[in-house]
C-alpha atoms as a PDB file:
ATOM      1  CA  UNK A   1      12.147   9.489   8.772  1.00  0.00           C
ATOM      2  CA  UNK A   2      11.459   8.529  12.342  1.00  0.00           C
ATOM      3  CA  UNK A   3       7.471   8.506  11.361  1.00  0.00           C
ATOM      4  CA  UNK A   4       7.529   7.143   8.423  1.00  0.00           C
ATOM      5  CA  UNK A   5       9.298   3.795   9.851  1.00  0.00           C
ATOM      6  CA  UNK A   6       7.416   3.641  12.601  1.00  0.00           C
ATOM      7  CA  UNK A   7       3.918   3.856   9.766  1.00  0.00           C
ATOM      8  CA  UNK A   8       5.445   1.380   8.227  1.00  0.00           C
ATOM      9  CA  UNK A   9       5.822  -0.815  11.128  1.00  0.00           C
ATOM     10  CA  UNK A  10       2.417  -0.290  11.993  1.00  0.00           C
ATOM     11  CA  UNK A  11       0.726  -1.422   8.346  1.00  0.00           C
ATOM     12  CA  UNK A  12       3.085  -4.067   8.787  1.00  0.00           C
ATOM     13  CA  UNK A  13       2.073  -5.013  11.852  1.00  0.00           C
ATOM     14  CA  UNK A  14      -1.968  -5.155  11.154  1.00  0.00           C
ATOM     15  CA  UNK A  15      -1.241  -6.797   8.029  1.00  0.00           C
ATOM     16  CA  UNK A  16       0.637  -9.568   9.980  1.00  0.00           C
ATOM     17  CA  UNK A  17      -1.888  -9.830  12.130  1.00  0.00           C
ATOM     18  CA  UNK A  18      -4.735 -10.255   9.176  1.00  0.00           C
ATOM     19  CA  UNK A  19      -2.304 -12.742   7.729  1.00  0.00           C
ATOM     20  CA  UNK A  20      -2.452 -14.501  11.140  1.00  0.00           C
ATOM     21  CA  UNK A  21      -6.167 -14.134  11.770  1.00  0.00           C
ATOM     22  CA  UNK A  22      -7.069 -15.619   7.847  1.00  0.00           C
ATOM     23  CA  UNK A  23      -5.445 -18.948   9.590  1.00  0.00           C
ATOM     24  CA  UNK A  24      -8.527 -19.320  11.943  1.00  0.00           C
ATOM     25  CA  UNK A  25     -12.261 -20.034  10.986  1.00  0.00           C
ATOM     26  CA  UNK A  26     -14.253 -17.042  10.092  1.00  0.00           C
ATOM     27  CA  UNK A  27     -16.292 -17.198  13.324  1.00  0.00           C
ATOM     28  CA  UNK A  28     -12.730 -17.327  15.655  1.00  0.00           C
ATOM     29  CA  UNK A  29     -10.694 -14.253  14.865  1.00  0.00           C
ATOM     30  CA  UNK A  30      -7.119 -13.741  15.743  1.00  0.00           C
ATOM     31  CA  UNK A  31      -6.404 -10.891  18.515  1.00  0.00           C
ATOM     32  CA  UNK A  32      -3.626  -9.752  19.575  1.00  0.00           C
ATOM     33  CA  UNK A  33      -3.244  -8.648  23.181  1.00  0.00           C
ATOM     34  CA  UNK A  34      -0.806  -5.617  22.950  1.00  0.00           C
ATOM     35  CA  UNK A  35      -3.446  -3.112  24.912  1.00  0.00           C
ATOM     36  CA  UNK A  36      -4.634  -5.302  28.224  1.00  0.00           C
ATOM     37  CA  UNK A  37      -3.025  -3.268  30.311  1.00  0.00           C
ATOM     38  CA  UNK A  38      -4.395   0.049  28.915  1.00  0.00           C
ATOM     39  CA  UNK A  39      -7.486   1.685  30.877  1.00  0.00           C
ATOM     40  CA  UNK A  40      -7.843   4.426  28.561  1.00  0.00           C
ATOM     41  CA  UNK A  41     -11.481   5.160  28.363  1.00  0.00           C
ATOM     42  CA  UNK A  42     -12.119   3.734  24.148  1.00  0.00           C
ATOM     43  CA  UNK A  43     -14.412   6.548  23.145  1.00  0.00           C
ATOM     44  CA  UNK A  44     -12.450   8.993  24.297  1.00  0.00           C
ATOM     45  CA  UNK A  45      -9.955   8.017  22.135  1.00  0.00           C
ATOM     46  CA  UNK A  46     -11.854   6.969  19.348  1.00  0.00           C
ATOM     47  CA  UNK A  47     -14.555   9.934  19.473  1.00  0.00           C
ATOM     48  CA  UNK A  48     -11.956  12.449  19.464  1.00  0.00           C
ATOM     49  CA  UNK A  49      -9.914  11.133  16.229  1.00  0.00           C
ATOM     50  CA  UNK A  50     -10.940  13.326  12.955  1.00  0.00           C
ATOM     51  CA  UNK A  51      -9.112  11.553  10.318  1.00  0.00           C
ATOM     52  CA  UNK A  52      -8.896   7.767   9.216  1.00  0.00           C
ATOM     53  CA  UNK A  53      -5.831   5.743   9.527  1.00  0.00           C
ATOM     54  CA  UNK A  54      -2.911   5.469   7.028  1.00  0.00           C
ATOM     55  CA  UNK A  55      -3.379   1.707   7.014  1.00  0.00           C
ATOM     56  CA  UNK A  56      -5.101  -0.836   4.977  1.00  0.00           C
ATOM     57  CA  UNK A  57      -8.651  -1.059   5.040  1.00  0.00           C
ATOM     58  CA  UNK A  58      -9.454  -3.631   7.797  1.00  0.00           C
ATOM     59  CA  UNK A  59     -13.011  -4.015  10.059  1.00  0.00           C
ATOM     60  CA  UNK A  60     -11.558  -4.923  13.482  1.00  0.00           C
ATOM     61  CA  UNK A  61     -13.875  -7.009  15.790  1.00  0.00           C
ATOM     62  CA  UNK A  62     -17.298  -7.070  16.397  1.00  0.00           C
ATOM     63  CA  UNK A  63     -19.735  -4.512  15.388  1.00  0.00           C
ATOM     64  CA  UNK A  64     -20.163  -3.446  18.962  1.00  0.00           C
ATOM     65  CA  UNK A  65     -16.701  -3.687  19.830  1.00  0.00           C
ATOM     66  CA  UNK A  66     -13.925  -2.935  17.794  1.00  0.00           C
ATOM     67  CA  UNK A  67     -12.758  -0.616  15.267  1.00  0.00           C
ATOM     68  CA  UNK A  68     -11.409   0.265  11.686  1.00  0.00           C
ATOM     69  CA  UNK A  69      -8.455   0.504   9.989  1.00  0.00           C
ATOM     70  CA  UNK A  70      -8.005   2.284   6.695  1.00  0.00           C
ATOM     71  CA  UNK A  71     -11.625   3.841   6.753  1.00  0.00           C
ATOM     72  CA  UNK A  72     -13.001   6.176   3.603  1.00  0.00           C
ATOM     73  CA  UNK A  73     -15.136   9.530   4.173  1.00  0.00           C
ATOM     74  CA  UNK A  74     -18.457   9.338   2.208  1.00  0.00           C
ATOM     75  CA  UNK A  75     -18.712  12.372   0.172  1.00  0.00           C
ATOM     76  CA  UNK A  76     -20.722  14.864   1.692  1.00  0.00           C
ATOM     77  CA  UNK A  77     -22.903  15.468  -1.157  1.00  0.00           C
ATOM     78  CA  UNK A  78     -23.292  13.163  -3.890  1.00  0.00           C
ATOM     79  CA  UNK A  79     -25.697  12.625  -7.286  1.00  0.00           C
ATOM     80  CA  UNK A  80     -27.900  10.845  -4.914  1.00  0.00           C
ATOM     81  CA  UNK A  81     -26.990  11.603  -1.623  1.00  0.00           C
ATOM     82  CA  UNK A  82     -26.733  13.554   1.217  1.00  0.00           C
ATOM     83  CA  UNK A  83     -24.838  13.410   4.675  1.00  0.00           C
ATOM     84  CA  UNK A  84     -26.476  14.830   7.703  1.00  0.00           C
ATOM     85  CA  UNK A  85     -25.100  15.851  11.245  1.00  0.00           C
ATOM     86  CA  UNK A  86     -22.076  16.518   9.387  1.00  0.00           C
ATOM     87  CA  UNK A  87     -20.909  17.773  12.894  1.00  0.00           C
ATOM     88  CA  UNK A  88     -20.718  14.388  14.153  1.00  0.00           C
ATOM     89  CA  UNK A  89     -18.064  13.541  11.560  1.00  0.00           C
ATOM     90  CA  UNK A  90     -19.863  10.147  11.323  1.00  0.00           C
ATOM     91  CA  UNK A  91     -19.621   9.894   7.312  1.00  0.00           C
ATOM     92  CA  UNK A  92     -17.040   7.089   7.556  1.00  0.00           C
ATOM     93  CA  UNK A  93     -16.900   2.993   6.836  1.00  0.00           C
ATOM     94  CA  UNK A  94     -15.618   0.711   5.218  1.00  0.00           C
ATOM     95  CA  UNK A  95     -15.055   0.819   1.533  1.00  0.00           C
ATOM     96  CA  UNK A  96     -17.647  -1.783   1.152  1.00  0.00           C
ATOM     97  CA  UNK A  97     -19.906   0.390   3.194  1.00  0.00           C
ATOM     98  CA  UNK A  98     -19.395   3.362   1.132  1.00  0.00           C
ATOM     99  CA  UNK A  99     -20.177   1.377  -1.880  1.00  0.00           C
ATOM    100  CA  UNK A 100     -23.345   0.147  -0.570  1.00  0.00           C
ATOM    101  CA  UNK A 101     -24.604   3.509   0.849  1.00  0.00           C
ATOM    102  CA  UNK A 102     -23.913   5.113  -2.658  1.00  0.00           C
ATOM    103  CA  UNK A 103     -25.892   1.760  -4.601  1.00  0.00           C
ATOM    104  CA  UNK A 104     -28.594   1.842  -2.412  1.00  0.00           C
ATOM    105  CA  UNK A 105     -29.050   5.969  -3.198  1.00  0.00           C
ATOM    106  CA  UNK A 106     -29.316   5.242  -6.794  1.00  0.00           C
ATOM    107  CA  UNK A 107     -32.189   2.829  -6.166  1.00  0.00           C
ATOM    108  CA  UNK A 108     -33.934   5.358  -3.889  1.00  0.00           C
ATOM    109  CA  UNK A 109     -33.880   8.208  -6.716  1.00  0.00           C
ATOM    110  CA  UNK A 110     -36.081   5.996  -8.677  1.00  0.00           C
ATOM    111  CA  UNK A 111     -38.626   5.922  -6.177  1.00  0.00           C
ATOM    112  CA  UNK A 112     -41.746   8.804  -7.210  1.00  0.00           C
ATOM    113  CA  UNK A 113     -40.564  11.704  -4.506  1.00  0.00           C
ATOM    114  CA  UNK A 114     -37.209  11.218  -4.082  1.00  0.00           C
ATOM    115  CA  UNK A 115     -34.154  11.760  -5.318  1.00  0.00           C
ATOM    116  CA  UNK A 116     -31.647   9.703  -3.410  1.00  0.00           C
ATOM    117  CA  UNK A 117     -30.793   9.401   0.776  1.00  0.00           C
ATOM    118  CA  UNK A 118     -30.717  11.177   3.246  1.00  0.00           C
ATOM    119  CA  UNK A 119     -27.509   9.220   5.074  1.00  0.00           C
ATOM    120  CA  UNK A 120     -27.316   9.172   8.980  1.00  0.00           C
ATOM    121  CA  UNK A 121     -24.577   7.975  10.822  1.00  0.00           C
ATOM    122  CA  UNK A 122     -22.170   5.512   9.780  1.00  0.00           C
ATOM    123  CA  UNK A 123     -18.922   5.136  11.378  1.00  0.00           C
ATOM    124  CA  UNK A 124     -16.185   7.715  13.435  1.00  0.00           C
ATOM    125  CA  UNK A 125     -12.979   7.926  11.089  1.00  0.00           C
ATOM    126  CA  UNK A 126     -11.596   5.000  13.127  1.00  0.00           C
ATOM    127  CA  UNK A 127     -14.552   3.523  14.604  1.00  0.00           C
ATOM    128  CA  UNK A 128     -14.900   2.394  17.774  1.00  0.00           C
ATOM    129  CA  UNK A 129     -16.956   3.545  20.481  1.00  0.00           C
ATOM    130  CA  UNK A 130     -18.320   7.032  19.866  1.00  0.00           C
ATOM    131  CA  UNK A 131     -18.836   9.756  22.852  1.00  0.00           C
ATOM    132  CA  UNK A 132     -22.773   9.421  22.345  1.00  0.00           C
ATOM    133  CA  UNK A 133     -25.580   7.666  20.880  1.00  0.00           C
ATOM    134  CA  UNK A 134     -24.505   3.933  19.560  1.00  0.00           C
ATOM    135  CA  UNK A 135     -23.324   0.833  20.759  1.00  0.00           C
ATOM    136  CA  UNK A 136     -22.567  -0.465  17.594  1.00  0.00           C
ATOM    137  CA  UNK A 137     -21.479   1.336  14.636  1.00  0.00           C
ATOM    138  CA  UNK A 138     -17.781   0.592  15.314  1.00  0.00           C
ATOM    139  CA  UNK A 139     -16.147  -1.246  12.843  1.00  0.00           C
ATOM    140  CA  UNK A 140     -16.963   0.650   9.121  1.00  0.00           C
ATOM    141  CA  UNK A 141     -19.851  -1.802   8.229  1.00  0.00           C
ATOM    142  CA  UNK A 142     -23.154  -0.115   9.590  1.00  0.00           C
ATOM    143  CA  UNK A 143     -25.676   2.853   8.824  1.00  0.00           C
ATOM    144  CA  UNK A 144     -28.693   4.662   9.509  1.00  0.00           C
ATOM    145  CA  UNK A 145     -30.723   5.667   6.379  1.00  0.00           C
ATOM    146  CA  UNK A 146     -32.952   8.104   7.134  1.00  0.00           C
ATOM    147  CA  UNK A 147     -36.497   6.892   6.084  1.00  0.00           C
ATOM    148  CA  UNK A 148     -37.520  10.577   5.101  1.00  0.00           C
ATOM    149  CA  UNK A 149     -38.028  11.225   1.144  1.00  0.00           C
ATOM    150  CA  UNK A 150     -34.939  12.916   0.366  1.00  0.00           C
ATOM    151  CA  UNK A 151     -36.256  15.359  -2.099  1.00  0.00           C
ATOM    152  CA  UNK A 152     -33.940  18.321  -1.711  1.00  0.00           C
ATOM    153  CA  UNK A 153     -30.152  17.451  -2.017  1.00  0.00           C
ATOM    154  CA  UNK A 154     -28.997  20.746  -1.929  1.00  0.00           C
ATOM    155  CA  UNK A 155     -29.293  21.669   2.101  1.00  0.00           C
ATOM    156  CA  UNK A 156     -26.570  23.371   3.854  1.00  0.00           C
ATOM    157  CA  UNK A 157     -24.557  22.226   6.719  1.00  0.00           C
ATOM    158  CA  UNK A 158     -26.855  24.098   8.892  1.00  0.00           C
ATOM    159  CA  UNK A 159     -29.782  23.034   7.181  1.00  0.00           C
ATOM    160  CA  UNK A 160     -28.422  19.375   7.883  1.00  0.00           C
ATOM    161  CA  UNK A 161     -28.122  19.834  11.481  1.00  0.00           C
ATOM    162  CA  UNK A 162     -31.127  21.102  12.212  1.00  0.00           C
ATOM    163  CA  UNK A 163     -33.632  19.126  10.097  1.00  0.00           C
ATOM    164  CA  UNK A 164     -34.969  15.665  11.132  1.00  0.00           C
ATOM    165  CA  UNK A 165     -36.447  12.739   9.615  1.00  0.00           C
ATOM    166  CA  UNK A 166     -40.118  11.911   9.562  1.00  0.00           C
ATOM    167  CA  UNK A 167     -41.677   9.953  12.188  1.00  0.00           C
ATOM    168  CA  UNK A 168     -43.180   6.535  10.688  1.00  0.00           C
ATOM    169  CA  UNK A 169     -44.960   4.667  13.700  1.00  0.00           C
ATOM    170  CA  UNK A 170     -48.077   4.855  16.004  1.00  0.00           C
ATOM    171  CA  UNK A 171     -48.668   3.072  19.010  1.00  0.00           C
ATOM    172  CA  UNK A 172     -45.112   2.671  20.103  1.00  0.00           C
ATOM    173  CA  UNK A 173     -44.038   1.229  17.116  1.00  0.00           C
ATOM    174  CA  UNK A 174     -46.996  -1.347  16.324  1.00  0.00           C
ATOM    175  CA  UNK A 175     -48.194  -0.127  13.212  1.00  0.00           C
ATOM    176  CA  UNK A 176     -46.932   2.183  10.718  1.00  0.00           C
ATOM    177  CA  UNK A 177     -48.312   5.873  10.437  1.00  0.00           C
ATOM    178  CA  UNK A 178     -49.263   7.747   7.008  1.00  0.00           C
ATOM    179  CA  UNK A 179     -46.193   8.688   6.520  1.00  0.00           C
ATOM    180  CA  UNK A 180     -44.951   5.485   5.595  1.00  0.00           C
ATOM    181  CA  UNK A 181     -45.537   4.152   1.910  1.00  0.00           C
ATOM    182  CA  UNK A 182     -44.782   1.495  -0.856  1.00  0.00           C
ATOM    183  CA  UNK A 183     -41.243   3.519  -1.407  1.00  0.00           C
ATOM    184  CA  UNK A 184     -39.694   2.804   2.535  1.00  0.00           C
ATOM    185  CA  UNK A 185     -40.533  -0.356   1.415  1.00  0.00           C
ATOM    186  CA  UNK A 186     -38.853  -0.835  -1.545  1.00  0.00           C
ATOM    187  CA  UNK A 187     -36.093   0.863  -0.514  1.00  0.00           C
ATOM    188  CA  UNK A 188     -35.890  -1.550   2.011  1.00  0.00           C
ATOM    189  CA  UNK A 189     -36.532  -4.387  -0.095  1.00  0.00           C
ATOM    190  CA  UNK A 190     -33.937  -2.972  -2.103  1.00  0.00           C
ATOM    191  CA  UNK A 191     -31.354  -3.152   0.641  1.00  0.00           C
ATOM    192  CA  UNK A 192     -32.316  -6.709   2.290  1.00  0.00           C
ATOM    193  CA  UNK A 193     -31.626  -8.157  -1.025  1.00  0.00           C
ATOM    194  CA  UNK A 194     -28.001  -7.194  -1.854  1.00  0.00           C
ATOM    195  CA  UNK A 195     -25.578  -9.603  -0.434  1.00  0.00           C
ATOM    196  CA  UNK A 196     -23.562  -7.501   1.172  1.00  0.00           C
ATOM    197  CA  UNK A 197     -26.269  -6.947   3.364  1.00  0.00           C
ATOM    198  CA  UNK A 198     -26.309  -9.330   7.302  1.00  0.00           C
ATOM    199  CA  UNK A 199     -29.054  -7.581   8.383  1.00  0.00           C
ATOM    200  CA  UNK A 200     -31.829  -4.687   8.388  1.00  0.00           C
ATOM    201  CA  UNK A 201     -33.128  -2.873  12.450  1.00  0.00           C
ATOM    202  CA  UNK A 202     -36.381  -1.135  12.128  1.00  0.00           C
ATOM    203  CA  UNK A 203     -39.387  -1.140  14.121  1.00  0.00           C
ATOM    204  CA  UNK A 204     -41.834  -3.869  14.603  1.00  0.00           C
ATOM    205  CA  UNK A 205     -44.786  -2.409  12.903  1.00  0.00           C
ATOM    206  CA  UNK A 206     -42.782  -1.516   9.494  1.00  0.00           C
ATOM    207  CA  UNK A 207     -41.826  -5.264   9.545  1.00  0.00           C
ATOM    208  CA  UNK A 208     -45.200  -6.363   9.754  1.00  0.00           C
ATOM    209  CA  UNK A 209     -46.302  -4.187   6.891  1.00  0.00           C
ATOM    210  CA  UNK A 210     -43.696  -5.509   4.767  1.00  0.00           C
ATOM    211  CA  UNK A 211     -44.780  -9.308   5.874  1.00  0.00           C
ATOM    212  CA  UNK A 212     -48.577  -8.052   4.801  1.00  0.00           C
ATOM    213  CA  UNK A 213     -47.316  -6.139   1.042  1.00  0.00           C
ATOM    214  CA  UNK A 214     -44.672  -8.688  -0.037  1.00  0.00           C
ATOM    215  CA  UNK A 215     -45.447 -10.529  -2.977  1.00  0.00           C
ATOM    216  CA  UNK A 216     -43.193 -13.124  -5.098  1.00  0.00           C
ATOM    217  CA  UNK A 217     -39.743 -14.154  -3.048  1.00  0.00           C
ATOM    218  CA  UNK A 218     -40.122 -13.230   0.313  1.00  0.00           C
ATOM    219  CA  UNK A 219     -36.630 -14.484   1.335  1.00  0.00           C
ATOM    220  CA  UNK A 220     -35.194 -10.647   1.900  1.00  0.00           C
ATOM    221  CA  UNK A 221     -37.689 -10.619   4.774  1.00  0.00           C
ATOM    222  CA  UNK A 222     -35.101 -12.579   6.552  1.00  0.00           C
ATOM    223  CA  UNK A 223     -32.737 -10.245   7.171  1.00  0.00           C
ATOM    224  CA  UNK A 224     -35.606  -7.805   8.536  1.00  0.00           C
ATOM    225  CA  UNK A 225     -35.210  -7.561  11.912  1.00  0.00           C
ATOM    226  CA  UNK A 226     -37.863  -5.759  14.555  1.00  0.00           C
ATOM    227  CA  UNK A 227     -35.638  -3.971  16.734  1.00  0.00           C
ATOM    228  CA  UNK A 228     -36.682  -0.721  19.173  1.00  0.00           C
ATOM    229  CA  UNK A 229     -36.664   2.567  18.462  1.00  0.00           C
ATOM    230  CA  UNK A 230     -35.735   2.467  14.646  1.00  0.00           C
ATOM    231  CA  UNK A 231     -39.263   4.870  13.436  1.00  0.00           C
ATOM    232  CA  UNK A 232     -36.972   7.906  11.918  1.00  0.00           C
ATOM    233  CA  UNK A 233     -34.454   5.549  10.411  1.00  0.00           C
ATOM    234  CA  UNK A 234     -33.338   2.068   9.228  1.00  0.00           C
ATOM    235  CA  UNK A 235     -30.215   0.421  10.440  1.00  0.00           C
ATOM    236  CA  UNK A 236     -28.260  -1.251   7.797  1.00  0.00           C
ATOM    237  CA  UNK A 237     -25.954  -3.651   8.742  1.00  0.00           C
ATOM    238  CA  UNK A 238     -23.031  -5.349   6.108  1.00  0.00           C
ATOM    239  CA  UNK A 239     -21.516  -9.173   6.469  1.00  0.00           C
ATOM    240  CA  UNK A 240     -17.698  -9.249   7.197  1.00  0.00           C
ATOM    241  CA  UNK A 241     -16.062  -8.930   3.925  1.00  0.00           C
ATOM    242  CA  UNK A 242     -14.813 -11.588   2.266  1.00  0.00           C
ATOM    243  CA  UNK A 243     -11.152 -12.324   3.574  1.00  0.00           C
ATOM    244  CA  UNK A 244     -11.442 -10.070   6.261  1.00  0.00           C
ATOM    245  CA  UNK A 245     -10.159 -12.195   9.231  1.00  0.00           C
ATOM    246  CA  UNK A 246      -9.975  -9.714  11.554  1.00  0.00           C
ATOM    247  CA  UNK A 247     -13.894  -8.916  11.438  1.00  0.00           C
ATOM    248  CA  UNK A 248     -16.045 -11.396  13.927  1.00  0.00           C
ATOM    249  CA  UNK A 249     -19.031 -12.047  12.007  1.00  0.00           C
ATOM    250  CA  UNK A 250     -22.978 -11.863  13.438  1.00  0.00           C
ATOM    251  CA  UNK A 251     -24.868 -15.005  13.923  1.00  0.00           C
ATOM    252  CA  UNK A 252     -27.187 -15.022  10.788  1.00  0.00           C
ATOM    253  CA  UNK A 253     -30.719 -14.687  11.571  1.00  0.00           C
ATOM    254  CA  UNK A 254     -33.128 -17.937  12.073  1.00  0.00           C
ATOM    255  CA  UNK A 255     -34.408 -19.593   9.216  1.00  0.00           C
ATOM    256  CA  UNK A 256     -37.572 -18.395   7.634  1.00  0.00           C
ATOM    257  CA  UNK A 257     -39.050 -14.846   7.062  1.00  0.00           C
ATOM    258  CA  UNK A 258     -39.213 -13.973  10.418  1.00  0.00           C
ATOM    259  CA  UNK A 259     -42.775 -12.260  10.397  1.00  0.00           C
ATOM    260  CA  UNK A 260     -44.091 -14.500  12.971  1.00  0.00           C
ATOM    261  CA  UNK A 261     -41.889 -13.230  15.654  1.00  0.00           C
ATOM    262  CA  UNK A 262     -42.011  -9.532  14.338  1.00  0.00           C
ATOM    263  CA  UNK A 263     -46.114 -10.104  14.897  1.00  0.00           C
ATOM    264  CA  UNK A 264     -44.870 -11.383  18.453  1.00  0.00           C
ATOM    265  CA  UNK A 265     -43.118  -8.056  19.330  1.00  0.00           C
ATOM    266  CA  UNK A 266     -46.247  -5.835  18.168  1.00  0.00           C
ATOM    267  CA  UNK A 267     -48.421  -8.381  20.101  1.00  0.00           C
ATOM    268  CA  UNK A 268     -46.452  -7.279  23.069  1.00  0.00           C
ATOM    269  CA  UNK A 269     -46.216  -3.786  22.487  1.00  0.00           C
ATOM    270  CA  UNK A 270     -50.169  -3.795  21.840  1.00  0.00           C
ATOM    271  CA  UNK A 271     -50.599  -6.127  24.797  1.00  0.00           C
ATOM    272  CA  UNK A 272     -47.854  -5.859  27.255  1.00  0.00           C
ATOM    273  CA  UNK A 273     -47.603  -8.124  29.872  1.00  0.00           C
ATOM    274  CA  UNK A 274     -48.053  -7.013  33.663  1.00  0.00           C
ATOM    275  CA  UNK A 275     -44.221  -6.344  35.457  1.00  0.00           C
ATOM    276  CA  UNK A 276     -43.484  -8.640  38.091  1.00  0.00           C
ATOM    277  CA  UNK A 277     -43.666  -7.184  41.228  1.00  0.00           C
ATOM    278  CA  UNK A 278     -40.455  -4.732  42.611  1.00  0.00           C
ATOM    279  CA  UNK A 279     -38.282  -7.015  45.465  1.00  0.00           C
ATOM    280  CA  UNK A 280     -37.690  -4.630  47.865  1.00  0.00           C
ATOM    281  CA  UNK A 281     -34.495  -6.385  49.043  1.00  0.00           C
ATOM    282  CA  UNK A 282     -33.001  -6.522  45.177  1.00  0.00           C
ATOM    283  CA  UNK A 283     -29.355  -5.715  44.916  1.00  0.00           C
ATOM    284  CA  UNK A 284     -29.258  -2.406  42.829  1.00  0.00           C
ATOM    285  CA  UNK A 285     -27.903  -3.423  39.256  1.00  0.00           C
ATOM    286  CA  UNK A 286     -24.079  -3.078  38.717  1.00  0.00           C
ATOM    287  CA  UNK A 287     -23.738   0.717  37.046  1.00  0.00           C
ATOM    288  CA  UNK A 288     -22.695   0.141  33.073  1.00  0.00           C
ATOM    289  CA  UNK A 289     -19.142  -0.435  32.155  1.00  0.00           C
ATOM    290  CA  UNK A 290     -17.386   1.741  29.925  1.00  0.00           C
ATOM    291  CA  UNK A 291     -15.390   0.040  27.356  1.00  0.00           C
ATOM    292  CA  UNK A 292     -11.831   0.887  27.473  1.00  0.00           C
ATOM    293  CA  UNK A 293      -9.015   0.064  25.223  1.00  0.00           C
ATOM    294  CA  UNK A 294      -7.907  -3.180  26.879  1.00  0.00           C
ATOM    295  CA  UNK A 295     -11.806  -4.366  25.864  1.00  0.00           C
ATOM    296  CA  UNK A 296     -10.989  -3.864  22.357  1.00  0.00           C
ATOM    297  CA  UNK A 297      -9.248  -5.799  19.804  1.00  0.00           C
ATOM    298  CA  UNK A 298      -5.364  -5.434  20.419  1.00  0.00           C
ATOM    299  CA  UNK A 299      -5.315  -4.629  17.037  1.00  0.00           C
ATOM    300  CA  UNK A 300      -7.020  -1.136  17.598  1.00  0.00           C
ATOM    301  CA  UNK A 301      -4.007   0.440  19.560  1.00  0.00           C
ATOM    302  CA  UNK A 302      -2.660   0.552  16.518  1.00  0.00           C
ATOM    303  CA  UNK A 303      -5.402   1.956  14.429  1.00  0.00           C
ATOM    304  CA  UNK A 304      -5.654   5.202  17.088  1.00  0.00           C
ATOM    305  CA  UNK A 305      -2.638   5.122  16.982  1.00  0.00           C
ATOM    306  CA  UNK A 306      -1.563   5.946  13.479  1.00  0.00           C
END
């Protein structure tokens, strides 16, 4: 009876808070400050959490810091679909996340070659920071699509783990390689143009393809965005749901279709420019911070807690 009450508090709680937060602009969440004092190291709590949380569904903060209340597993296996590195127990997000994932499979089975996704990581069952690899990924609204034809959804777990997706740059990411082909692109295309989408990471060379192949309304290139790394995969990343006033929203990208400044980045990968000399007498750079729970939205006590 004891834990019941107190789950109820808790949804109670996060609700009042969303309540409180839908008061501010979009751009200005609401956080409470119930966790400043706590120096508990975030993704050792977070990346060490196997289930969701008994609350409603709720991105907390920004993508690269925060959490998520309320989050649904993906289905391992799907029509169209498959999750890999099940290990990781990264097949979480946001219902709207789910949804997307699952949309965007259906378009890729109707590309020549494949039959749906191969889905990377999305979220931890609560978010926040995980134990390796991102810095984002933390609040239920992004994922890595694997940019390999998907062609055989019936692997094993094993099979999953041990498989990787196909390399699709040369020259450091400047250009594309042979692997790449008119369905990454549509895929992609696919993707930029659903408006759940805020924005699309992949390397600078696949953006400048796109800029060179796309005919008609170019406007999806917008939400393309050159980013490192980003060859195996493409990030996917969703807007703040509507009424979610707990979830701080991205700056959208600059006006235009952005393949000017994609062109930029292979210029300098192509041409890099000399590095300044070393100063001898530079201070050595202060070592990285880890994010603890105090850096996090108050709100996300809550959510590792329940």
């Amino acid at each position: 009876m004891i834990r019941i009450t107190a789950m109820i508090a808790l949804i109670a709680g996060l609700a009042a808070c969303q309540q409180e937060a839908k008061v501010a602009t979009a751009t200005q969440p609401v956080f409470s400050t119930q966790n400043t004092n706590d120096t508990r190291i975030a993704k050792q709590v977070f990346g060490n959490l196997s289930n969701g949380s008994n609350q409603p569904s709720a991105p907390v903060g920004f993508y690269s810091k925060g959490c998520q209340a309320g989050a649904e597993e993906l289905a391992e296996t799907g029509p169209t679909w498959q999750a890999m590195r099940l290990s990781r127990n990264r097949n979480w997000g946001q219902p709207q996340l789910v949804d997307f994932v699952q949309d965007l499979s259906r378009v890729a089975a109707q590309q020549p070659g494949w039959n749906g996704l191969y889905l990377g990581d999305m979220s931890q069952p609560r978010g926040g920071p995980m134990l390796s690899g991102h810095a984002s990924h933390q609040i239920g609204l992004d994922a890595d699509i694997w940019l390999k034809p998907a062609n055989n959804l019936s692997l094993s777990r094993t099979e999953r783990e041990n498989i990787s997706s196909d390399r699709m740059d040369r020259n450091g990411g400047a250009y594309v390689n042979s692997n790449w082909g008119p369905a990454q692109e549509a895929i992609i295309r696919a993707a930029a143009s659903d408006p759940r989408v805020a924005r699309i990471f992949i390397f600078p060379g696949a953006k400048v393809e796109m800029c060179k192949n796309a005919t008609g309304d170019r406007s999806w290139l917008n939400k393309v965005r050159p980013w490192y790394g980003h060859n195996y995969h493409f990030h996917v990343r969703l807007n703040c749901p509507a009424g979610s006033g707990l979830c701080a929203p991205q700056d959208p990208p600059p006006p235009g279709d952005g393949c000017a400044d994609a062109a930029a980045w292979v210029d300098n990968i192509v041409n890099p420019k000399p590095a300044p000399p070393a100063d001898p007498n530079a201070p050595k750079p202060a070592p990285k911070r880890e994010l603890t729970m105090a850096s996090l939205p108050g709100q996300c006590a809550a959510v590792a807690a329940n």
